[in-house]
Protein backbone atom coordinates (compact mmCIF):
# COMPACT_ATOMS: atom_id res chain seq x y z
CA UNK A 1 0.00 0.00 0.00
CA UNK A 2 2.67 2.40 1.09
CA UNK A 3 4.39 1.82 -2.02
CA UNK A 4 0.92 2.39 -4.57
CA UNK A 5 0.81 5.81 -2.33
CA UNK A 6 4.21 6.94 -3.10
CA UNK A 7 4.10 6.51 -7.23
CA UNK A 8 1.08 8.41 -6.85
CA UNK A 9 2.32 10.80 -4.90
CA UNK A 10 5.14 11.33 -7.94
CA UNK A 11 2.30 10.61 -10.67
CA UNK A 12 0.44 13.42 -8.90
CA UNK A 13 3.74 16.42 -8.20
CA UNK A 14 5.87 15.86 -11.33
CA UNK A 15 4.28 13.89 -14.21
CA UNK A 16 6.10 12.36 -16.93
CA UNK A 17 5.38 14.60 -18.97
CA UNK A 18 6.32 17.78 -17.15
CA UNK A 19 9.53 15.90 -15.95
CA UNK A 20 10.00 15.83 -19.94
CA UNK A 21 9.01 19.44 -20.07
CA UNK A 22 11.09 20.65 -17.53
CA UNK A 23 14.37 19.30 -19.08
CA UNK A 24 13.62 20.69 -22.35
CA UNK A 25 13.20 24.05 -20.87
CA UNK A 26 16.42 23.31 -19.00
CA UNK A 27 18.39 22.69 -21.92
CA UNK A 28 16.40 25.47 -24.00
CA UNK A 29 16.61 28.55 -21.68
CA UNK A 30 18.00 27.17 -18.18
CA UNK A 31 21.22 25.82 -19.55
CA UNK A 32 22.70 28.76 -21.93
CA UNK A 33 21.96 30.76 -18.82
CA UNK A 34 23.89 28.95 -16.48
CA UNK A 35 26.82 27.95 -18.63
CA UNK A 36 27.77 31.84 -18.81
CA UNK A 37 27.50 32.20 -15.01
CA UNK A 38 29.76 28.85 -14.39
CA UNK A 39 32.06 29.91 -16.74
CA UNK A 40 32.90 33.09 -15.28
CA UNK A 41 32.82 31.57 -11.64
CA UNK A 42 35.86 29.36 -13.32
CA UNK A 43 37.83 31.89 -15.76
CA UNK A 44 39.40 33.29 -12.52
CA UNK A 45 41.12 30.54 -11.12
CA UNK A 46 41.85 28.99 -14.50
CA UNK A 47 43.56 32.13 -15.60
CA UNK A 48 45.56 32.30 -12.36
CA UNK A 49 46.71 28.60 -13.49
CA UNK A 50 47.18 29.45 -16.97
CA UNK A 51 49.19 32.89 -15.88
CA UNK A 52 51.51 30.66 -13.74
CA UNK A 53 52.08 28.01 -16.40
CA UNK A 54 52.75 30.56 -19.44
CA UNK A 55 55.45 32.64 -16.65
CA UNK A 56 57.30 29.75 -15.89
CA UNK A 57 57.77 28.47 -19.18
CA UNK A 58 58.85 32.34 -20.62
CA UNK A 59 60.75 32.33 -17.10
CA UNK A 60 62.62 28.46 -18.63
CA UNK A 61 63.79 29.57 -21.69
CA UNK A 62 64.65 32.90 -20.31
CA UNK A 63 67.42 30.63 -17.66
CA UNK A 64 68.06 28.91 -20.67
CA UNK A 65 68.94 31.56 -22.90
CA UNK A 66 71.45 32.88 -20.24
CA UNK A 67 72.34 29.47 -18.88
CA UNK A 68 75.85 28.59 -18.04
CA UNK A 69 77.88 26.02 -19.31
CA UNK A 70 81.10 24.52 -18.19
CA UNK A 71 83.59 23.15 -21.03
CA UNK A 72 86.04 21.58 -19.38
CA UNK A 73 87.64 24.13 -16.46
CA UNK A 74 86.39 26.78 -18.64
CA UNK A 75 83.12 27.83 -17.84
CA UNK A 76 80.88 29.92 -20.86
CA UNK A 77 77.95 32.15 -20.38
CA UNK A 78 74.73 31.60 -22.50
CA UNK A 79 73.76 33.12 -25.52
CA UNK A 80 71.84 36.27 -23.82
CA UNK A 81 68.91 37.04 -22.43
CA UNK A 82 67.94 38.50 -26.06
CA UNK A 83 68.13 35.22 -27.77
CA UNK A 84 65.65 33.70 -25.97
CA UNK A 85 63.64 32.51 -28.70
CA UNK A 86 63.47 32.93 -32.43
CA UNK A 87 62.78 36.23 -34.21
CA UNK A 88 59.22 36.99 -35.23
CA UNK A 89 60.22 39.28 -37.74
CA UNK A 90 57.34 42.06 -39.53
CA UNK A 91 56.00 41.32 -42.63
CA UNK A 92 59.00 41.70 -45.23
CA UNK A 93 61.64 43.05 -43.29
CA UNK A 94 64.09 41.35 -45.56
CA UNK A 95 63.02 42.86 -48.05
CA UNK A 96 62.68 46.45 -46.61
CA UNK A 97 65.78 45.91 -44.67
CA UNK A 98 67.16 45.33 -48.13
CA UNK A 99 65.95 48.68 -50.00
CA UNK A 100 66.06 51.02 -47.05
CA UNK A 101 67.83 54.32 -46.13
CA UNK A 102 70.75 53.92 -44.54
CA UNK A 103 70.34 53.50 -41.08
CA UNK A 104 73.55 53.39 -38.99
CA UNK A 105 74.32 52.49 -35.33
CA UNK A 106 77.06 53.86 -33.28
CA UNK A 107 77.61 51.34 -30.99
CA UNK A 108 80.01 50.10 -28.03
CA UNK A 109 79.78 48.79 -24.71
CA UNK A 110 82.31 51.11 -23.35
CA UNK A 111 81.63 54.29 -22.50
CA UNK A 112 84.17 57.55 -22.56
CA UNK A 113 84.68 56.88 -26.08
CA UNK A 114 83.38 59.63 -27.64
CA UNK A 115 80.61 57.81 -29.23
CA UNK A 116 77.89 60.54 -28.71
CA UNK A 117 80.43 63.56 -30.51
CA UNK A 118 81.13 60.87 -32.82
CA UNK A 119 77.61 60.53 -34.23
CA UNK A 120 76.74 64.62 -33.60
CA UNK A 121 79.25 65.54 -35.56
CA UNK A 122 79.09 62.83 -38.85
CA UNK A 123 75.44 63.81 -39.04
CA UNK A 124 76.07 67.30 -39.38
CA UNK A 125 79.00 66.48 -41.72
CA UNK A 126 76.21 65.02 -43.80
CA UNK A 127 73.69 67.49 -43.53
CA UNK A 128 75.97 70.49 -44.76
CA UNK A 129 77.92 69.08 -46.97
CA UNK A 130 76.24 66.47 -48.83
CA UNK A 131 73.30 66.62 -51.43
CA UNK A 132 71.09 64.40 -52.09
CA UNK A 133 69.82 63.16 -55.66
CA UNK A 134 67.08 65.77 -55.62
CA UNK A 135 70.00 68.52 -55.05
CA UNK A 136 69.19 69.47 -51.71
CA UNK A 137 71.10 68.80 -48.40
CA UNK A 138 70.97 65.42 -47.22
CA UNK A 139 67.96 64.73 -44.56
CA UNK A 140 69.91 63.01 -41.25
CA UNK A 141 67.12 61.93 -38.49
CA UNK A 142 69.35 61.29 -34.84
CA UNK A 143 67.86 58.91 -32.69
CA UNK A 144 68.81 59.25 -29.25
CA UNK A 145 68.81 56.10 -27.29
CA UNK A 146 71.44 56.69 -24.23
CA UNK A 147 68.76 58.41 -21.53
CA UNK A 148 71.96 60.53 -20.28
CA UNK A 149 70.32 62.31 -23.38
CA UNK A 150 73.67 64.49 -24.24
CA UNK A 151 72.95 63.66 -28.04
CA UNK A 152 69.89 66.06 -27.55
CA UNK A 153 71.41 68.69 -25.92
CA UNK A 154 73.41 68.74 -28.47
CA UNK A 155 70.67 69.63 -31.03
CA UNK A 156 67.39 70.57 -29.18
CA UNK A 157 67.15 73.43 -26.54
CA UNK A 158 64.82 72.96 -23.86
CA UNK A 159 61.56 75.40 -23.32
CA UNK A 160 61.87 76.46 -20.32
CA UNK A 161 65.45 75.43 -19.54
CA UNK A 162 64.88 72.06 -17.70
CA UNK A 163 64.63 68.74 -18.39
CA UNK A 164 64.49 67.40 -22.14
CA UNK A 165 61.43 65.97 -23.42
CA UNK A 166 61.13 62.26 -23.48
CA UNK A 167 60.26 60.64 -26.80
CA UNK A 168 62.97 57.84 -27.17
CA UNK A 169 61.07 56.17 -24.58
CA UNK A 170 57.15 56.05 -26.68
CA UNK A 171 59.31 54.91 -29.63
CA UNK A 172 60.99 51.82 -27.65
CA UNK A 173 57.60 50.94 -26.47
CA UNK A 174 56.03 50.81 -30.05
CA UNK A 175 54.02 53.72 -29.68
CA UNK A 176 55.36 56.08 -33.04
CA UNK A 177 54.90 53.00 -35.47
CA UNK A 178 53.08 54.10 -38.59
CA UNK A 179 54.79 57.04 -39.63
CA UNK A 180 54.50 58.89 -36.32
CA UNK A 181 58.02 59.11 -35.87
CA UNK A 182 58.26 61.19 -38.60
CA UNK A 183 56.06 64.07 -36.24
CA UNK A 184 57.42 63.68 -33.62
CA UNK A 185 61.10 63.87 -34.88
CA UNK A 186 62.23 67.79 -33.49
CA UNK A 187 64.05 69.83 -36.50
CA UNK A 188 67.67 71.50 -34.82
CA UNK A 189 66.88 74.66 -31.90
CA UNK A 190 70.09 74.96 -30.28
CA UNK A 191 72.00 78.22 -31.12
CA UNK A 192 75.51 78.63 -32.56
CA UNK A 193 75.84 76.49 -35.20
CA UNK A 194 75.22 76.63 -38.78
CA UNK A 195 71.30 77.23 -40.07
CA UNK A 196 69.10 75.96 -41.48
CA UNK A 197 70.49 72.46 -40.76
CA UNK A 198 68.59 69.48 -42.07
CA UNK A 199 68.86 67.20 -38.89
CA UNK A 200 65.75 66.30 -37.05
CA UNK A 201 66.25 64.75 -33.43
CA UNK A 202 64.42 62.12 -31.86
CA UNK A 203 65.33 63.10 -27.78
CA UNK A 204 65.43 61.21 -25.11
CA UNK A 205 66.35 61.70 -21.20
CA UNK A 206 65.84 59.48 -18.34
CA UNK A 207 62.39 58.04 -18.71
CA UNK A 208 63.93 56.11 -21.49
CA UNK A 209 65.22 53.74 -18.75
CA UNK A 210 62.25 53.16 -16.94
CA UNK A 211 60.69 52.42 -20.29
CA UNK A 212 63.28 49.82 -21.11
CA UNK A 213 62.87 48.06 -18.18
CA UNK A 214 58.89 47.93 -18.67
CA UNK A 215 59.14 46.44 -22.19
CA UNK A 216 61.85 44.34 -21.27
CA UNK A 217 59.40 43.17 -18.48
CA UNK A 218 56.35 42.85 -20.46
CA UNK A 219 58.55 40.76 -23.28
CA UNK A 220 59.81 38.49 -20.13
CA UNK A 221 56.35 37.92 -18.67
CA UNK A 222 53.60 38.89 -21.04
CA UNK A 223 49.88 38.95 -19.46
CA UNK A 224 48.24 35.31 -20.66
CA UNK A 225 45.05 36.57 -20.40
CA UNK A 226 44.28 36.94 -24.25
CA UNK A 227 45.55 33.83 -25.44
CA UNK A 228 43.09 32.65 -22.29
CA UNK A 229 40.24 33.88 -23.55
CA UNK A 230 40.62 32.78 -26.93
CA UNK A 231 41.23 28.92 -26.12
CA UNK A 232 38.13 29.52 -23.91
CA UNK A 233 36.15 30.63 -26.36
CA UNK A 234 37.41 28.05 -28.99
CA UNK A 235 36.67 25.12 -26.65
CA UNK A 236 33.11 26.17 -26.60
CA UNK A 237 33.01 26.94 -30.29
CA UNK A 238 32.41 30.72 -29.90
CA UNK A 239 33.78 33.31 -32.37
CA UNK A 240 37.82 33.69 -32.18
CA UNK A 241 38.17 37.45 -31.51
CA UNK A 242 41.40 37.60 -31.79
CA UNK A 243 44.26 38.50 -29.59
CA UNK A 244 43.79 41.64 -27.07
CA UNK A 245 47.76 41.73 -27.16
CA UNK A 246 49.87 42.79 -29.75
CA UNK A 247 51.96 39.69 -30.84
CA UNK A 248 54.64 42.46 -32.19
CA UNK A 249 58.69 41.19 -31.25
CA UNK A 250 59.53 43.44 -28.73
CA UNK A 251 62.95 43.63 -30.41
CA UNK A 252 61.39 45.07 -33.78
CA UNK A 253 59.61 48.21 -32.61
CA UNK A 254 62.52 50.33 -34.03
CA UNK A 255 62.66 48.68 -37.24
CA UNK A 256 59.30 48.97 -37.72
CA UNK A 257 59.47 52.43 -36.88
CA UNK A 258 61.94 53.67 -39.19
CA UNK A 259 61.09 50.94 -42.36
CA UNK A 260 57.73 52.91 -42.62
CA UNK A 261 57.07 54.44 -46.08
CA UNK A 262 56.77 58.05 -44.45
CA UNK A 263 60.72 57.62 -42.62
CA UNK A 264 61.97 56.32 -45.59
CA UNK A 265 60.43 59.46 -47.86
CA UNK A 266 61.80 62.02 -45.32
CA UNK A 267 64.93 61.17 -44.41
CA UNK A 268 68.09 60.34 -46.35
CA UNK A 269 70.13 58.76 -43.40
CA UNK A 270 69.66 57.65 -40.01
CA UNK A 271 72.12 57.93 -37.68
CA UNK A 272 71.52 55.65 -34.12
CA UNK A 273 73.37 56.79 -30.78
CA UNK A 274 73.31 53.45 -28.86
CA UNK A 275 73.81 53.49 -25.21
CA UNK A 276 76.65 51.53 -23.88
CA UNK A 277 74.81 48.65 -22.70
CA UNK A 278 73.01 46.17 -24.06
CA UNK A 279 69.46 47.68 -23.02
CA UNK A 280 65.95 46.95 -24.70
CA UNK A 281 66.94 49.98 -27.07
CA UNK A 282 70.02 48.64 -28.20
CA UNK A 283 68.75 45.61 -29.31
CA UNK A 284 66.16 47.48 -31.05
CA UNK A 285 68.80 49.71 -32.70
CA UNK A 286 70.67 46.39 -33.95
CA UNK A 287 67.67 44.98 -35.76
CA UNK A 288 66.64 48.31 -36.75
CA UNK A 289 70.15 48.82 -38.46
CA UNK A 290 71.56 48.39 -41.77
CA UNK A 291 75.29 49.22 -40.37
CA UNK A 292 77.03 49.61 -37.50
CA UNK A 293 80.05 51.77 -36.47
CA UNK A 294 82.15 50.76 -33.29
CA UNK A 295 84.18 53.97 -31.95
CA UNK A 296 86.87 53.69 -29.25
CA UNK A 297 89.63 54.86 -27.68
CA UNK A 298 93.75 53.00 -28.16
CA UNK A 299 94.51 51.70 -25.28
CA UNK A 300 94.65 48.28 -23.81
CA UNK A 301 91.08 48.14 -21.90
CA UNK A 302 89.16 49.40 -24.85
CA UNK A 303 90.51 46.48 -27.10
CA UNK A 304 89.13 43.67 -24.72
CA UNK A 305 85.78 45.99 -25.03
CA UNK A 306 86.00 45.81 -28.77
CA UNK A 307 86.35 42.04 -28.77
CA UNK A 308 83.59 41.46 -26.61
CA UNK A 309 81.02 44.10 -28.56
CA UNK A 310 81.94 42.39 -32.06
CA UNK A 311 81.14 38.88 -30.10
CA UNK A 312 77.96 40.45 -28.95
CA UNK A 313 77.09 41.48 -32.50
CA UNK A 314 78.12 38.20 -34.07
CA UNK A 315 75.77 36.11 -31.66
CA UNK A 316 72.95 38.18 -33.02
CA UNK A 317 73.46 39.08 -36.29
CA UNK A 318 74.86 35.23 -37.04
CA UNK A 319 72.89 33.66 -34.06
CA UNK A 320 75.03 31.59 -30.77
CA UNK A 321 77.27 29.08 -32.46
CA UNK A 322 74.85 26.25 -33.17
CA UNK A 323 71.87 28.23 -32.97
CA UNK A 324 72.27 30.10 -36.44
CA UNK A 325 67.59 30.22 -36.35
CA UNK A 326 68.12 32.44 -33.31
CA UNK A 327 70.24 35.31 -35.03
CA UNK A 328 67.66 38.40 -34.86
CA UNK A 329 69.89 41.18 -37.21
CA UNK A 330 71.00 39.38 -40.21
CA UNK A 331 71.13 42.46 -42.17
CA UNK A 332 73.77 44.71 -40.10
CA UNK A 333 77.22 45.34 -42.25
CA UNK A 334 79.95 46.60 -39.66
CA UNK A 335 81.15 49.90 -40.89
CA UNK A 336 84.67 49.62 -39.22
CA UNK A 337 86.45 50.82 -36.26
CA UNK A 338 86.80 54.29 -35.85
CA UNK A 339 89.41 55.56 -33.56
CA UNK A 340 88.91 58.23 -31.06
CA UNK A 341 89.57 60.73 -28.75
CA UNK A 342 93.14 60.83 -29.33
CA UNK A 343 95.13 62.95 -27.85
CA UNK A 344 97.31 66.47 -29.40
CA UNK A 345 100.82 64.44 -29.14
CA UNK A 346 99.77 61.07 -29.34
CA UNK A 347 102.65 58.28 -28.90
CA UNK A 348 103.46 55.54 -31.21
CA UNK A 349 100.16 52.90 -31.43
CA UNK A 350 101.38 50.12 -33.63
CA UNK A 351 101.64 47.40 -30.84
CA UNK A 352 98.05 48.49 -29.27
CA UNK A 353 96.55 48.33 -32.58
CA UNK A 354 98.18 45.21 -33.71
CA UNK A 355 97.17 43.11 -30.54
CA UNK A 356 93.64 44.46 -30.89
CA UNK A 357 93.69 43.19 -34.87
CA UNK A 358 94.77 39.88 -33.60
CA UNK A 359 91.83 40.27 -31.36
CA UNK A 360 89.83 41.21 -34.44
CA UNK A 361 90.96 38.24 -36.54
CA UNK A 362 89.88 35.74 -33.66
CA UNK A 363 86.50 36.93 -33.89
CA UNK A 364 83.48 35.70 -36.16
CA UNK A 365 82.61 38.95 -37.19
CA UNK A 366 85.70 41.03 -38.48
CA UNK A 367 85.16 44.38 -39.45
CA UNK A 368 87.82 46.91 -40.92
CA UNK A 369 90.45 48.55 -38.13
CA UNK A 370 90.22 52.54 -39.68
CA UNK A 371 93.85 52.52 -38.29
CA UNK A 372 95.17 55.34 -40.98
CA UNK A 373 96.08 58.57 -38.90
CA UNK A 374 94.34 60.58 -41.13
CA UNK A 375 91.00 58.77 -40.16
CA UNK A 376 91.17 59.55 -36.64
CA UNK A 377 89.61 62.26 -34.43
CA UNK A 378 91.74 64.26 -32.03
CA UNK A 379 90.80 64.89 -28.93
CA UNK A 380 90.34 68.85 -29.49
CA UNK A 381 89.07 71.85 -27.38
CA UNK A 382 86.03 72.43 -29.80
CA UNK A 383 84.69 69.12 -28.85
CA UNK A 384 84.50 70.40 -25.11
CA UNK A 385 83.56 73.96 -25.46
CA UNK A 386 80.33 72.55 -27.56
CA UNK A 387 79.71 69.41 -25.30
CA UNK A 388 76.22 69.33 -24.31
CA UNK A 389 75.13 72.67 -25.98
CA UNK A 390 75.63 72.51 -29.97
CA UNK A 391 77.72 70.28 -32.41
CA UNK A 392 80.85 71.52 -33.31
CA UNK A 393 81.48 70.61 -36.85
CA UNK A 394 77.98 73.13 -37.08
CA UNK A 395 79.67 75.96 -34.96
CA UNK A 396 79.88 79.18 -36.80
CA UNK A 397 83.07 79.73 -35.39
CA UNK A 398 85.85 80.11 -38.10
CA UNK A 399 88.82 79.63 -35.41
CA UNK A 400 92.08 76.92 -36.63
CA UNK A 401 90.52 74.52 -33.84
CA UNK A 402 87.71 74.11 -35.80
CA UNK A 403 88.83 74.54 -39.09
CA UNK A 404 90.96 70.93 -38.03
CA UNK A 405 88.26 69.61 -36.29
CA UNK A 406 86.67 69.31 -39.40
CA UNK A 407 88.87 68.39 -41.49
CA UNK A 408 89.25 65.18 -39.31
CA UNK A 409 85.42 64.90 -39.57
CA UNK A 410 85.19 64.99 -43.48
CA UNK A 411 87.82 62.50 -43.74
CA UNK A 412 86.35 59.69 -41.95
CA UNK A 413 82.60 60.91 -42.91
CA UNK A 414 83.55 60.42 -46.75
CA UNK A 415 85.06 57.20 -46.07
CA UNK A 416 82.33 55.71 -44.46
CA UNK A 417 79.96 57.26 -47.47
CA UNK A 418 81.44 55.11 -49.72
CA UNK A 419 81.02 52.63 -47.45
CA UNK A 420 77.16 53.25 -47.41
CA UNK A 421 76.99 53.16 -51.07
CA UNK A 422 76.86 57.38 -51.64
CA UNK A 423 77.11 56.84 -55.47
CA UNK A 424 74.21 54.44 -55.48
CA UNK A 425 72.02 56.76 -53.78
CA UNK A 426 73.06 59.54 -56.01
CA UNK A 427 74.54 61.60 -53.16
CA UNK A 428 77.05 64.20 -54.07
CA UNK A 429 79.66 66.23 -52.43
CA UNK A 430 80.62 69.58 -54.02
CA UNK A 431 84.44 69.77 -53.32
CA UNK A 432 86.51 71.66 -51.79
CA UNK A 433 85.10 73.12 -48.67
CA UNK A 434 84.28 76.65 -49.76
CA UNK A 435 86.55 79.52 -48.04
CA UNK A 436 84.53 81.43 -45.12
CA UNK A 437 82.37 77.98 -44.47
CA UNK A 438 79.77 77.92 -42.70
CA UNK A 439 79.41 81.38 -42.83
């Protein structure tokens, strides 16, 4: 009896055929409501997970990259933190690499070298001197990438008298891709030199660093959370919306910077000051380069800084020995070595010069020693009296000390036009230096 009273009971509260009704409704309406609200209750911890997975495994091959390794008693450092993984290079960069501008990096991990006067002073050398194939001066754009920002002091004066304007540091972050470079480039306001002189300045002070360190940061340990959401939304066959994160290499920013169509109309030449470290914008200046020109003082020290830069660029332009997929700058052509800051009675250099060729000749990447006197700069009183305020080759001043100073200049500046295929580009150089120049 108790058991007839029960299935009526259920015959009488839920039916068969509202049981039936109630699970269509569940799986009609109910269901698709539900699924949302589960979903989110779950996308929090899951990303957690899925952060902590993705940040050790860019954290792995970040050990890896720098790893040690012991051969024999002599223990080797990794490849570099840079060479973590393979390039993703933009769209044709081969190819624009290939037809672009010459874009040159002066670059050493030593500073005191007179690396920053070195690359003032060529690009005014080429914006007086030089025309281009249209007959007018040569266009120079000068990227400052050392936040000590002496480069645009150099060229720009500040407003109001203090601190320089950071824009080296939106350009290492991405942010003046698509021809906005080109605006934001500054055209030459510091007084005393030559005018109008075609050099634009891109300046930068120290928020560059702090910018470095956040895309360096960012390329380390990139946010998951978009590559989440789209695996999510794949699993449950729901539109791919793409990736809320840009998927750009961190170490092409530069060069996709400067290979834009409105750079490469503007300018003529682009002339790089590296810093002396191998910072995010370094990098970025390497792959962004079709040359590179290493200055540096004679003397013992500097050679064994030499060496080590020229190993530096070989790893990356040729990629760690073994590892030839992870070479990110295929395209940069060393220029040479330019020698430097020496001084008004200089002593004899032939055995400093002829250990640091042996140096030179060990190396995988062996670029011409610009050892002839007549290529070297002097260490002259100009070059201070101007430091930080103008460029000297641009001074108005007429005095001997300047006169010599560029002299020097124009020697090594013609050399390394050659180099950078002036007759190509249809650049031209009316000769000789008129009498009363600049005046």
């Amino acid at each position: 009896m108790l058991k007839d009273g029960a299935q009526w009971v259920r015959g009488c509260v839920m039916p068969d055929w509202l049981l039936q009704l109630v699970g269509q409704l569940f799986h009609i309406a109910i269901w698709p409501l539900l699924a949302p609200l589960v979903l989110v209750l779950l996308y929090w911890p899951i990303l957690l997970l899925w952060r902590y997975v993705a940040a050790y495994r860019l954290v792995a091959e970040a050990r890896k990259a720098v790893a040690r390794t012991q051969d024999g008693n002599k223990p080797t450092e990794g490849s570099g933190f840079w060479l973590k993984q393979p390039a993703k290079q933009p769209p044709n960069y081969d190819t624009a690499m290939g037809a672009s501008i010459p874009i040159v990096m002066v670059g050493t991990l030593k500073g005191g070298v007179g690396k920053t006067t070195l690359s003032a002073n060529l690009a005014a050398h080429y914006a007086i001197r030089w025309r281009n194939r249209r007959g007018q001066n040569l266009s120079v754009l000068l990227i400052d990438l050392d936040f000590q920002g002496s480069l645009s002091t150099m060229t720009l004066a500040s407003a109001d008298g203090g601190e320089m304007i950071c824009r080296a540091n939106r350009l290492v972050s991405g942010e003046l891709s698509g021809g906005r470079l080109t605006q934001e480039a500054q055209p030459v306001t510091a007084t005393g030199m030559v005018a109008p002189l075609s050099i634009r300045t891109l300046p930068a002070s120290y928020d560059l660093a702090q910018a470095e360190n956040r895309s360096m940061i960012e390329w380390l340990l990139p946010q998951a959370d978009g590559e989440l959401l789209n695996w999510l939304l794949r699993v449950f066959r729901i539109r791919h919306y793409g990736d809320s994160r840009s998927k750009t290499d961190l170490r092409y920013r530069l060069a996709e910077a400067l290979l834009h169509h409105s750079v490469q109309e503007t300018f003529d030449l682009v002339i790089i000051d590296a810093p002396p470290r191998l910072t995010t914008s370094h990098i970025q200046a390497m792959c962004a380069s079709t040359h590179v020109l290493i200055p540096t003082i004679i003397d013992g020290l500097s050679n064994d800084a030499v060496a080590k830069y020229l190993d530096q660029i070989a790893s990356h332009k040729l990629g760690p020995l073994g590892a030839k997929h992870l070479a990110i700058c295929p395209q940069i052509e060393p220029l040479g070595v330019a020698f430097t800051l020496i001084p008004p009675n200089p002593p004899n250099f032939d055995g400093v010069l002829n250990e640091l060729q042996a140096k030179v000749d060990q190396s995988r990447l062996r670029p011409q020693l610009l050892r002839d006197i007549s290529l070297r700069t002097k260490h002259r009183k100009p070059y201070r009296d101007c430091s930080g305020v103008r460029i000297a080759y641009a001074d108005t001043s007429l005095a001997k000390d300047y006169e010599d100073l560029r002299d020097e200049v124009d020697t090594l500046a013609i050399l390394i036009a050659k180099k950078l295929g002036c007759e190509a580009r249809h650049w031209s150089l009316p000769e000789p230096r008129s009498a009363g120049w600049p005046i």
